[in-house]
Protein backbone atom coordinates (compact mmCIF):
# COMPACT_ATOMS: atom_id res chain seq x y z
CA UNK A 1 61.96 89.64 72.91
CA UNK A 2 61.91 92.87 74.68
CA UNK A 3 60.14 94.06 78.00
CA UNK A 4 58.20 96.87 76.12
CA UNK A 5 55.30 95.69 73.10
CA UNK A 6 56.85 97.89 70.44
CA UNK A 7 53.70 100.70 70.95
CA UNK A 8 54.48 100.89 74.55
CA UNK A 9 58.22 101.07 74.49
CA UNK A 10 60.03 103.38 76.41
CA UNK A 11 60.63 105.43 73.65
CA UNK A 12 56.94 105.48 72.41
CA UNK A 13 55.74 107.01 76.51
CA UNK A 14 55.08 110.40 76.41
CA UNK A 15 57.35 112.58 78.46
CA UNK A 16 56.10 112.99 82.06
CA UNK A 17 54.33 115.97 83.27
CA UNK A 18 57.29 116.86 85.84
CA UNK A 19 60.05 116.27 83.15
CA UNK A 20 58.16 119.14 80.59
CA UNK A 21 57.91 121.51 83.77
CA UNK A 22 61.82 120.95 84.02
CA UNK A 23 62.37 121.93 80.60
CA UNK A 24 60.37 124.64 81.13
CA UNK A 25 62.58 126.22 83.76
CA UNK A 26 65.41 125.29 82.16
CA UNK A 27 64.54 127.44 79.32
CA UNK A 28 63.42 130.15 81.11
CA UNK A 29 67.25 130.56 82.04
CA UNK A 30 67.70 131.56 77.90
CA UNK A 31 64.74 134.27 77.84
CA UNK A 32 67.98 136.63 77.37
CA UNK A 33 68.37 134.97 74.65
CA UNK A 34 65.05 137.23 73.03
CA UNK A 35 67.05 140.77 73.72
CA UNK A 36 70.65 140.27 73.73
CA UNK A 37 73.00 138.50 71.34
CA UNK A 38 74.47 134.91 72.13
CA UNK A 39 78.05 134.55 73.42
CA UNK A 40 79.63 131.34 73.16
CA UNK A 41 79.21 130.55 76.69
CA UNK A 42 75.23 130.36 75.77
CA UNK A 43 76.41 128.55 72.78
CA UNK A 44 78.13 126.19 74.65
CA UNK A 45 75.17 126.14 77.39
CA UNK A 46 72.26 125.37 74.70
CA UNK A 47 75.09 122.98 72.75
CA UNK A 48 75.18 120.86 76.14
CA UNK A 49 71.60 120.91 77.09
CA UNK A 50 70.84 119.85 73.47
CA UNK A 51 73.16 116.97 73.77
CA UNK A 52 71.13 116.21 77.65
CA UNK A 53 67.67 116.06 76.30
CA UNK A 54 68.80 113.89 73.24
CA UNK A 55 69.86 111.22 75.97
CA UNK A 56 67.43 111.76 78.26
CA UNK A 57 64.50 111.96 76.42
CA UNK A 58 65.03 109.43 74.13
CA UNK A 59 63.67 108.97 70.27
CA UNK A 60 59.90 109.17 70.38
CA UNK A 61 58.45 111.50 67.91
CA UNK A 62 57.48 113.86 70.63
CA UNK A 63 60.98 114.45 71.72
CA UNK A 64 62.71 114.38 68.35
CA UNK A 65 60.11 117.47 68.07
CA UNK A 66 61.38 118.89 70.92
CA UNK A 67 64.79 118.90 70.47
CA UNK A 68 64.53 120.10 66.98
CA UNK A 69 62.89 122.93 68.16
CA UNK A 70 65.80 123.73 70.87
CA UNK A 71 68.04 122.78 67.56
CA UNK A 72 66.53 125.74 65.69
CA UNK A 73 66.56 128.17 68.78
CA UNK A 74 69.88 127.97 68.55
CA UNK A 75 70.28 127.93 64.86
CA UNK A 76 68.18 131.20 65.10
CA UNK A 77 70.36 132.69 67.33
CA UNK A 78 73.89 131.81 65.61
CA UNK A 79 72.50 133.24 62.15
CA UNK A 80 70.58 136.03 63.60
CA UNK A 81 67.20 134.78 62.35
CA UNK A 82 63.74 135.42 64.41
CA UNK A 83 65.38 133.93 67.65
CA UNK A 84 61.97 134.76 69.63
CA UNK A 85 59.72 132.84 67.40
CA UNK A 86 62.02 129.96 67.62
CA UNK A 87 61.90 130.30 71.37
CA UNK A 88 57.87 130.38 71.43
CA UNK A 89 57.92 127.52 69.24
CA UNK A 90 60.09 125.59 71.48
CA UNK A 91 58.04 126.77 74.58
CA UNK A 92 55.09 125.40 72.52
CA UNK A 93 56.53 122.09 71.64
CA UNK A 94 57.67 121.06 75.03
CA UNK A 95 54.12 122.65 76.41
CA UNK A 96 51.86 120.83 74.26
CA UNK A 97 54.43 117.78 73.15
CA UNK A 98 51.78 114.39 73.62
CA UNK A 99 48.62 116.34 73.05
């Protein structure tokens, strides 16, 4: 038997107010990203914090959401697609993520 009823697990919590105003700033740090073309040290950067929030924010639907959306931010910036949509729609997921 586990500590967590399988609705309440830790997976299942929504992410905590503090933790979506550290992604938050974190992204802010990639707003380049909107004007200028990615070099692989951004690559590398976004391939990193992509890996992070996978472990740290575990499997819930929320943050599978999330780090999809990071997943296509940099997707749209690798195959030159509408990088600044992706980037509002990431800014929106972690924003309104457990709404």
């Amino acid at each position: 038997m586990t500590d967590f009823p399988d609705a309440q697990g830790p997976d299942a919590a929504p992410i905590p107010p503090q933790t979506r105003e550290a992604l938050l700033a974190t992204l802010a740090g990639y707003e380049h990203l909107l004007f200028e073309s990615m070099g692989q040290a951004d690559y590398d950067a976004l391939r990193a914090l992509y890996a992070d929030w996978v472990e740290r924010l575990g499997d819930s639907p929320e943050a599978i959401a999330i780090c999809d959306a990071l997943d296509d931010f940099i997707d749209a910036n690798v195959e030159e697609g509408d990088a600044e949509r992706a980037y509002f729609d990431l800014v929106s997921a972690v924003q309104q993520g457990g709404k």
